[in-house]
PDB file of N, CA and C in Angstrom:
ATOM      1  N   UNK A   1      -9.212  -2.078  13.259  1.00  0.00           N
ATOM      2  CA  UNK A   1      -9.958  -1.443  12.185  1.00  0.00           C
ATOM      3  C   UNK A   1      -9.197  -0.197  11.753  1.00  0.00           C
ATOM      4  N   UNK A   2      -9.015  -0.112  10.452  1.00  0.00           N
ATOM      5  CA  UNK A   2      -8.232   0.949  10.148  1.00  0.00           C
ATOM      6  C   UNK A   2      -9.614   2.146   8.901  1.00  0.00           C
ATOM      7  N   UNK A   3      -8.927   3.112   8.943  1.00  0.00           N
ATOM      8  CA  UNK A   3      -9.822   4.386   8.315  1.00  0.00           C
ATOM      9  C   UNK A   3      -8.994   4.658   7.032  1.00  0.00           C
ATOM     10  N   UNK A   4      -9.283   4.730   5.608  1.00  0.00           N
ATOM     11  CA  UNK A   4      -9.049   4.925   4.323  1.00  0.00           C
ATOM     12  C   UNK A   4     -10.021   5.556   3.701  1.00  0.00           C
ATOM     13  N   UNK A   5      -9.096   6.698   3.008  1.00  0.00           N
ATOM     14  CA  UNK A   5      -9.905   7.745   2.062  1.00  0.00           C
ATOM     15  C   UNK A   5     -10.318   7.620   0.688  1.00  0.00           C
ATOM     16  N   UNK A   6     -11.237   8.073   0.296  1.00  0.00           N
ATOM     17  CA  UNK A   6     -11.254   7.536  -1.218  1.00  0.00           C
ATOM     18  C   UNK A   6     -10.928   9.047  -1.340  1.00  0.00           C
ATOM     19  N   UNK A   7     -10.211   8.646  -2.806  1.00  0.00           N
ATOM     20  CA  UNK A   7      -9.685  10.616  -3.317  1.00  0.00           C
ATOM     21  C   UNK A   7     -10.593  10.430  -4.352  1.00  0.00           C
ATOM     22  N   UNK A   8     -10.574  11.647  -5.430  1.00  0.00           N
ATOM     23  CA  UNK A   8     -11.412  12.152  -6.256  1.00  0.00           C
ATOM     24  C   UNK A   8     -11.369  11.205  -7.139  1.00  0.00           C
ATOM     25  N   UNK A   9     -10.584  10.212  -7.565  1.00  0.00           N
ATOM     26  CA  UNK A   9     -10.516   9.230  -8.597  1.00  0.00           C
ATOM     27  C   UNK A   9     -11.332   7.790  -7.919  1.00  0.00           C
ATOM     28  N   UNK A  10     -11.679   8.178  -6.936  1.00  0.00           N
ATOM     29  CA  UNK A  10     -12.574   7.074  -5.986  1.00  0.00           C
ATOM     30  C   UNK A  10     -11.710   5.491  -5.644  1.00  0.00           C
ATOM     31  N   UNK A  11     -10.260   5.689  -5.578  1.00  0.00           N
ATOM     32  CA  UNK A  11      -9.141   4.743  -5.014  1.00  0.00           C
ATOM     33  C   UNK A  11      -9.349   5.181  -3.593  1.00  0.00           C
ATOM     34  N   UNK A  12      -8.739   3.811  -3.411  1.00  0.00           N
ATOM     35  CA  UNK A  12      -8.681   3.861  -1.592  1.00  0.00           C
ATOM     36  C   UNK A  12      -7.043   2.978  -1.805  1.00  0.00           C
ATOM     37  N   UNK A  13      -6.086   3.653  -0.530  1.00  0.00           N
ATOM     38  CA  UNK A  13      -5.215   2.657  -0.289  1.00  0.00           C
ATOM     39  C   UNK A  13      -5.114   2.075   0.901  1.00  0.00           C
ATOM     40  N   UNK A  14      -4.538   0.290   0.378  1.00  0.00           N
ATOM     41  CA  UNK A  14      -5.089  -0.498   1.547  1.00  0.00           C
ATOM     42  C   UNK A  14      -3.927   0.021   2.184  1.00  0.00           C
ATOM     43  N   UNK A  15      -4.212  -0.190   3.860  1.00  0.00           N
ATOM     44  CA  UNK A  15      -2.951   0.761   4.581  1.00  0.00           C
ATOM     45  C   UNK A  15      -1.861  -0.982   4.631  1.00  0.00           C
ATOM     46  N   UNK A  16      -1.218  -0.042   5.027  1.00  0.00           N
ATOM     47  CA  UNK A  16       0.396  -1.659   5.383  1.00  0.00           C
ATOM     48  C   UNK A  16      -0.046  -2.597   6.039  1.00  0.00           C
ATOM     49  N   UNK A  17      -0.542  -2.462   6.639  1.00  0.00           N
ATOM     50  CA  UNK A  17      -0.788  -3.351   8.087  1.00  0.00           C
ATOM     51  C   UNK A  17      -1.675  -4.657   7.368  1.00  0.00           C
ATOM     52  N   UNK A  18      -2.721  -4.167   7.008  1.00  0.00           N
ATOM     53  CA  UNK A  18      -3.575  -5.547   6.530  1.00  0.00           C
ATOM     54  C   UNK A  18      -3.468  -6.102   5.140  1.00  0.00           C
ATOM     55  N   UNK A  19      -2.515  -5.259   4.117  1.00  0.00           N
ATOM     56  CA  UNK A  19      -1.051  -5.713   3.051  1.00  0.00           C
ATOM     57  C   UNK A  19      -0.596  -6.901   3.600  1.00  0.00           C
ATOM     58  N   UNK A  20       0.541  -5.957   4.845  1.00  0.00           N
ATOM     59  CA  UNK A  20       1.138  -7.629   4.926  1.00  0.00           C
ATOM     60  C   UNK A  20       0.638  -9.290   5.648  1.00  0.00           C
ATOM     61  N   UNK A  21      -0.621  -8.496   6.740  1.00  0.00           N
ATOM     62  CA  UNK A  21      -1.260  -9.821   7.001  1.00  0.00           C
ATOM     63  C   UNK A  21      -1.683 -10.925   6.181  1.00  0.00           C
ATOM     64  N   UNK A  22      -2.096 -10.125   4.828  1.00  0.00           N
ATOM     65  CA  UNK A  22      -2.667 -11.140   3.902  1.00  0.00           C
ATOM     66  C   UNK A  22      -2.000 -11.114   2.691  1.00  0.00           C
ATOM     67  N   UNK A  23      -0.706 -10.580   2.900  1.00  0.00           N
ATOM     68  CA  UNK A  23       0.335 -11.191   1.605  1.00  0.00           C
ATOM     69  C   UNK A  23      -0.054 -10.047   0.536  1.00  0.00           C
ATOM     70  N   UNK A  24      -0.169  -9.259   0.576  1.00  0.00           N
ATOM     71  CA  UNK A  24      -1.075  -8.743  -0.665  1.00  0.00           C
ATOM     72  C   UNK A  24       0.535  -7.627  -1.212  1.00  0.00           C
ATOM     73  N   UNK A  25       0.362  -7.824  -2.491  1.00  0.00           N
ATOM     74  CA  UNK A  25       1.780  -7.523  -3.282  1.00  0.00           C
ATOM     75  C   UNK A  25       1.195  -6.647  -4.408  1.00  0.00           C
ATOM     76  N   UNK A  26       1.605  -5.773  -5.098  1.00  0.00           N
ATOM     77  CA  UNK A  26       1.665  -4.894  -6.167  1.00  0.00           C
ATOM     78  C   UNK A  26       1.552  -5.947  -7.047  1.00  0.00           C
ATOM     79  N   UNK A  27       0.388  -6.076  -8.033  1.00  0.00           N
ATOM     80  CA  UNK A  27       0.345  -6.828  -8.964  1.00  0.00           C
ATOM     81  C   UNK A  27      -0.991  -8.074  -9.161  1.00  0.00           C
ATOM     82  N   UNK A  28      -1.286  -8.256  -7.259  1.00  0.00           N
ATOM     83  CA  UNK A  28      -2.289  -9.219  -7.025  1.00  0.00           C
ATOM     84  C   UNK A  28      -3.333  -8.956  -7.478  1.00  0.00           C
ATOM     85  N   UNK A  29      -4.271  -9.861  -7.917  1.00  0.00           N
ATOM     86  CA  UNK A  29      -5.531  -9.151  -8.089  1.00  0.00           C
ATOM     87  C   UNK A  29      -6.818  -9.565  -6.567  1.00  0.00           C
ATOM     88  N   UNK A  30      -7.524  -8.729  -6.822  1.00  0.00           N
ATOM     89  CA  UNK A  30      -8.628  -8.728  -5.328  1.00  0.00           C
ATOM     90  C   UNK A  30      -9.561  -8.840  -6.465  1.00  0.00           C
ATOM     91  N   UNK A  31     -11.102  -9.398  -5.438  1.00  0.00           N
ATOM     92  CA  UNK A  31     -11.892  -9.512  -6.082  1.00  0.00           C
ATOM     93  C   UNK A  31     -12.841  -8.754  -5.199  1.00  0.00           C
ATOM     94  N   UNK A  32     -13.969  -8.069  -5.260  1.00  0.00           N
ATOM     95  CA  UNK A  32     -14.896  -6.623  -4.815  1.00  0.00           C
ATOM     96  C   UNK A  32     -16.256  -7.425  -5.066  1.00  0.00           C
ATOM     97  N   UNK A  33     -17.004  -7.214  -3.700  1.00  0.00           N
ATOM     98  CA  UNK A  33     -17.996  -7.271  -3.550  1.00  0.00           C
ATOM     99  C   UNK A  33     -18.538  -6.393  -2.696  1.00  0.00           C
ATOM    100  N   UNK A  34     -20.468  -6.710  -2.675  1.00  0.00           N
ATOM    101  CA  UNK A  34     -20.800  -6.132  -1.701  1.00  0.00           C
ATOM    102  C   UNK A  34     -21.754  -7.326  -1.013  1.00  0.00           C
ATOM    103  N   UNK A  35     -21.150  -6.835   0.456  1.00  0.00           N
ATOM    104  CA  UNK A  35     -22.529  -7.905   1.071  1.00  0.00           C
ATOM    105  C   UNK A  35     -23.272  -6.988   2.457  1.00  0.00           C
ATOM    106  N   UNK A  36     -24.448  -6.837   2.138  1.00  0.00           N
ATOM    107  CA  UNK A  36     -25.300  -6.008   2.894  1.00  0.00           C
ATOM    108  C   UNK A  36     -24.753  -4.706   2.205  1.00  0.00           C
ATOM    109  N   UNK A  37     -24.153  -4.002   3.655  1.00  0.00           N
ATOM    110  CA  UNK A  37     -24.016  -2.164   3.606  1.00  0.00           C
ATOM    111  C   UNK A  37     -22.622  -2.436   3.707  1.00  0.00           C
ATOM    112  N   UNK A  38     -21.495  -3.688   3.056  1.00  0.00           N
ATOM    113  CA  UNK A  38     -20.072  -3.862   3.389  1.00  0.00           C
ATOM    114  C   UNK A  38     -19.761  -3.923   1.962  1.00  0.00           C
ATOM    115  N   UNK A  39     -18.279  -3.110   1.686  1.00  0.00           N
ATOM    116  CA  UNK A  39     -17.755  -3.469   0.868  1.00  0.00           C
ATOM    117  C   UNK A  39     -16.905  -4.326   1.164  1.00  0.00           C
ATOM    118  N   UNK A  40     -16.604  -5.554   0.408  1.00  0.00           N
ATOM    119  CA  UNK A  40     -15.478  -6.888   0.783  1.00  0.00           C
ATOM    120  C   UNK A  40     -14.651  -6.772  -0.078  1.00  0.00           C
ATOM    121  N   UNK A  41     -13.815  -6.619   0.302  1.00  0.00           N
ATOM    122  CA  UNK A  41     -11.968  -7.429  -0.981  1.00  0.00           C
ATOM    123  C   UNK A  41     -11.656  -8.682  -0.781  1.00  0.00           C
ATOM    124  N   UNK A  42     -11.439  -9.268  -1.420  1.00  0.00           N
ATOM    125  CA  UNK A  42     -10.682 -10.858  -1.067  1.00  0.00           C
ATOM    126  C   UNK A  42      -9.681 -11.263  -1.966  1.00  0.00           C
ATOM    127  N   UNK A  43      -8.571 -11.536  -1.511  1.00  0.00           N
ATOM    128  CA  UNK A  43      -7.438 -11.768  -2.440  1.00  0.00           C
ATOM    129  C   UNK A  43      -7.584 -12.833  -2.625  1.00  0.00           C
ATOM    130  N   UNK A  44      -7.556 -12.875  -4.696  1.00  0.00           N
ATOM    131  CA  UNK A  44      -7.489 -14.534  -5.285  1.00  0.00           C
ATOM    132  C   UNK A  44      -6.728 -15.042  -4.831  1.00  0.00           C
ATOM    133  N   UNK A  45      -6.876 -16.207  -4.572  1.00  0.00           N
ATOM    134  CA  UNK A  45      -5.680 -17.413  -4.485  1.00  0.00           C
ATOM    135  C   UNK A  45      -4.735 -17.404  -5.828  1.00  0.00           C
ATOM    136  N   UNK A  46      -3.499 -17.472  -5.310  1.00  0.00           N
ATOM    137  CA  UNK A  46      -3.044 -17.503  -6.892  1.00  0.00           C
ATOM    138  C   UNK A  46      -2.124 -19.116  -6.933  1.00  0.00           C
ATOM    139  N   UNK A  47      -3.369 -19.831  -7.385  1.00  0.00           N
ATOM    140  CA  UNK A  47      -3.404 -21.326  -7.562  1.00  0.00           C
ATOM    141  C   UNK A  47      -3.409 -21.937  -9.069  1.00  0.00           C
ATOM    142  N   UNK A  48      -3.249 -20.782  -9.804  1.00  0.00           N
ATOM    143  CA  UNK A  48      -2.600 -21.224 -11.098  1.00  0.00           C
ATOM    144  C   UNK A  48      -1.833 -22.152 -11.702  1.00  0.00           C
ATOM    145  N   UNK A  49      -2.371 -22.761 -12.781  1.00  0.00           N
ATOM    146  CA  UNK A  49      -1.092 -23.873 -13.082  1.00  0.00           C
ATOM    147  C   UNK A  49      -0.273 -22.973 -13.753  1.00  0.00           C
ATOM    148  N   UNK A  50       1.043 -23.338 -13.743  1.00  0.00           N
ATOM    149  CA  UNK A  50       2.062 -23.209 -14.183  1.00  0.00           C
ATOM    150  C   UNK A  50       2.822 -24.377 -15.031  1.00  0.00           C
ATOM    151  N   UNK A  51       3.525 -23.763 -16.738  1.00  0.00           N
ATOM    152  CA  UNK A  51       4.285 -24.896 -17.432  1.00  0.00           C
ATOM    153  C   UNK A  51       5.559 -24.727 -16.752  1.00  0.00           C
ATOM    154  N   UNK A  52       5.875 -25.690 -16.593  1.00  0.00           N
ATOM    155  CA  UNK A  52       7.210 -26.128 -16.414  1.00  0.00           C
ATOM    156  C   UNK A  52       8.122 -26.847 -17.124  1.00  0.00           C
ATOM    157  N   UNK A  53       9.343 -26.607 -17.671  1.00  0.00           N
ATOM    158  CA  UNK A  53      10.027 -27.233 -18.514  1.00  0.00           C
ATOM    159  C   UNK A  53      11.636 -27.938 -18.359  1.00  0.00           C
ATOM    160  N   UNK A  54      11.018 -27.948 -16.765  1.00  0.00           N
ATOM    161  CA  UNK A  54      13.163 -28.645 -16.347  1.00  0.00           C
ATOM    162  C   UNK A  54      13.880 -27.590 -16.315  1.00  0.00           C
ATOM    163  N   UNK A  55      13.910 -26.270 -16.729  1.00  0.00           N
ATOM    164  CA  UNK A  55      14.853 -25.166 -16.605  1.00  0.00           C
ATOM    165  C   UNK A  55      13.747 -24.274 -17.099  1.00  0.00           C
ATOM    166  N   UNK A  56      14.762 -23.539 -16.485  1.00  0.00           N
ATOM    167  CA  UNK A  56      14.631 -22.237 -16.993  1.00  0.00           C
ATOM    168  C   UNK A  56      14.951 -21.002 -18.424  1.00  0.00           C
ATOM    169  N   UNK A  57      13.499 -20.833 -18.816  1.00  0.00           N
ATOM    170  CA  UNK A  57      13.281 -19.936 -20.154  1.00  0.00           C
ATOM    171  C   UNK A  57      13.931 -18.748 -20.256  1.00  0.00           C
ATOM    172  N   UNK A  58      14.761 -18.637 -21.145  1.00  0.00           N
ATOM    173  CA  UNK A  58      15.419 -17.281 -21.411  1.00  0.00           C
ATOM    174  C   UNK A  58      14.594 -16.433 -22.416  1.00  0.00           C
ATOM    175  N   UNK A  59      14.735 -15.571 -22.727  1.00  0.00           N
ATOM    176  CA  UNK A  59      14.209 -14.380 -23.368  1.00  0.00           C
ATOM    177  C   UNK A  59      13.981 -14.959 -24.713  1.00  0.00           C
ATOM    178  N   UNK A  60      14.739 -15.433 -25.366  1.00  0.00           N
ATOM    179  CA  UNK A  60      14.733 -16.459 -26.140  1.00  0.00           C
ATOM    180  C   UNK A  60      13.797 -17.238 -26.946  1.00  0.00           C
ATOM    181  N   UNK A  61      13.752 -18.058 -26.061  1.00  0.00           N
ATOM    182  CA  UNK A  61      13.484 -19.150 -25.417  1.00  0.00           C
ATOM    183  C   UNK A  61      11.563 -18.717 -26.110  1.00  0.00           C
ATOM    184  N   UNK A  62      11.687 -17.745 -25.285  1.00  0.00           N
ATOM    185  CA  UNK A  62       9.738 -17.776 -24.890  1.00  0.00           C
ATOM    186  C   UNK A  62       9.701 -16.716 -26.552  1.00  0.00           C
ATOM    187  N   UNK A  63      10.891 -15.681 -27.043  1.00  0.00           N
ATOM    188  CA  UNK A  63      10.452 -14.714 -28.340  1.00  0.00           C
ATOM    189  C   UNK A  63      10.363 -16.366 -29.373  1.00  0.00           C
ATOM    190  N   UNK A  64      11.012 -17.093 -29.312  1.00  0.00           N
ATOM    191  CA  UNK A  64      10.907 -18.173 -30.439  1.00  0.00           C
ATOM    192  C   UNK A  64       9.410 -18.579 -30.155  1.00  0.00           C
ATOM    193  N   UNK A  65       9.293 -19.036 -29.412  1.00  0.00           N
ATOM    194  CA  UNK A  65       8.060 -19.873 -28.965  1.00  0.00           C
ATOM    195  C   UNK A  65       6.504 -19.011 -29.626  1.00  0.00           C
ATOM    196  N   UNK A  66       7.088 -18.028 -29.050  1.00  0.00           N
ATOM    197  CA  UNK A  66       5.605 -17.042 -29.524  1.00  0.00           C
ATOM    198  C   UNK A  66       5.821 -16.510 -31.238  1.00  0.00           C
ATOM    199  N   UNK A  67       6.939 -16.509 -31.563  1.00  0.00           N
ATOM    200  CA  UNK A  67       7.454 -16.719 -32.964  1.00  0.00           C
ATOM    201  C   UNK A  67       6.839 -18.037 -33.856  1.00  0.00           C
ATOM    202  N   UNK A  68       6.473 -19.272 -33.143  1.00  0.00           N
ATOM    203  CA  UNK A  68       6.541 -20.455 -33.996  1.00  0.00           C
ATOM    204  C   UNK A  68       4.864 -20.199 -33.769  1.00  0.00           C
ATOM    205  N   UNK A  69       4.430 -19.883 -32.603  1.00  0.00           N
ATOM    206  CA  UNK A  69       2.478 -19.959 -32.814  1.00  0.00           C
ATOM    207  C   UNK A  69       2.089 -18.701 -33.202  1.00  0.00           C
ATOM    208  N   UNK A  70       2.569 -17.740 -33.804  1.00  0.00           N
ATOM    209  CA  UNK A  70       2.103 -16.641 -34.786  1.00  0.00           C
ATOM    210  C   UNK A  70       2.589 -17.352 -36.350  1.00  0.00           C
ATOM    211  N   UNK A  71       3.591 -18.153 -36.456  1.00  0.00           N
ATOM    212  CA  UNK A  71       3.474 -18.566 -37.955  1.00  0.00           C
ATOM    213  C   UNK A  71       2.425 -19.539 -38.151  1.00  0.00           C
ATOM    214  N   UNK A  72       2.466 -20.605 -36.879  1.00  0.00           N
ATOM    215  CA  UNK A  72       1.431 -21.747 -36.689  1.00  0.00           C
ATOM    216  C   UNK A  72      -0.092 -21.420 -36.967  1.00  0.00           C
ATOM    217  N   UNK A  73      -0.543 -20.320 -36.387  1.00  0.00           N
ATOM    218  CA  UNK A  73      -1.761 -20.000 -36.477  1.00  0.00           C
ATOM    219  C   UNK A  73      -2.013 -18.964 -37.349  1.00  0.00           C
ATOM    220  N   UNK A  74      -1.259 -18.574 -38.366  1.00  0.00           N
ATOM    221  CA  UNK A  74      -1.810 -17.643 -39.539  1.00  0.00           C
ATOM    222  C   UNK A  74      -1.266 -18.656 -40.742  1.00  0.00           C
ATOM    223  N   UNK A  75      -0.963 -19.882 -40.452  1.00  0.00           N
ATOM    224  CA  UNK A  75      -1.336 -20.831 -41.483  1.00  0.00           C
ATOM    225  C   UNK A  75      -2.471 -21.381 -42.828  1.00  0.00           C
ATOM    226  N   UNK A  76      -2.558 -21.565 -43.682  1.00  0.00           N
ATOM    227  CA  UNK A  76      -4.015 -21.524 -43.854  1.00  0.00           C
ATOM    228  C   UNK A  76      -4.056 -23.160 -44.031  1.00  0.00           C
ATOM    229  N   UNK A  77      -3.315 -24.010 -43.486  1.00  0.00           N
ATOM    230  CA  UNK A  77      -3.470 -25.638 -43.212  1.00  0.00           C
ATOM    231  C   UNK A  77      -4.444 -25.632 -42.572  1.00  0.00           C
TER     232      UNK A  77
END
């Protein structure tokens, strides 16, 4: 069991130790509950689909793409 402060902005940081037990990375999202008098975190699964296209997207690649569905969708077809 570890001890964490909340500072004046009411953040707490999770300490290292139970970071790396459960994978938890800059960027993950947790999800916050309460059950009883406990606050719970639980890290989403990150079970997302993903597109895949045989290779790999260059910078390119993805500015065209988002280029062709901003002309696509301010169409008036």
């Amino acid at each position: 069991m570890e001890k964490v402060k909340v500072t004046r902005h009411y953040q707490i940081t999770i300490p290292a130790g139970i970071r790396e037990r459960l994978g938890i990375k800059e960027g993950n999202v947790l999800i916050v509950y309460v059950e009883d008098d406990k606050i719970v975190f639980r890290k989403l699964s990150d079970n997302r689909k993903r597109l895949t296209f045989g290779r790999k997207l260059t910078l390119e690649d993805i500015e065209a793409g988002i280029e062709r569905g901003v002309l696509n969708n301010g169409s008036d077809n």
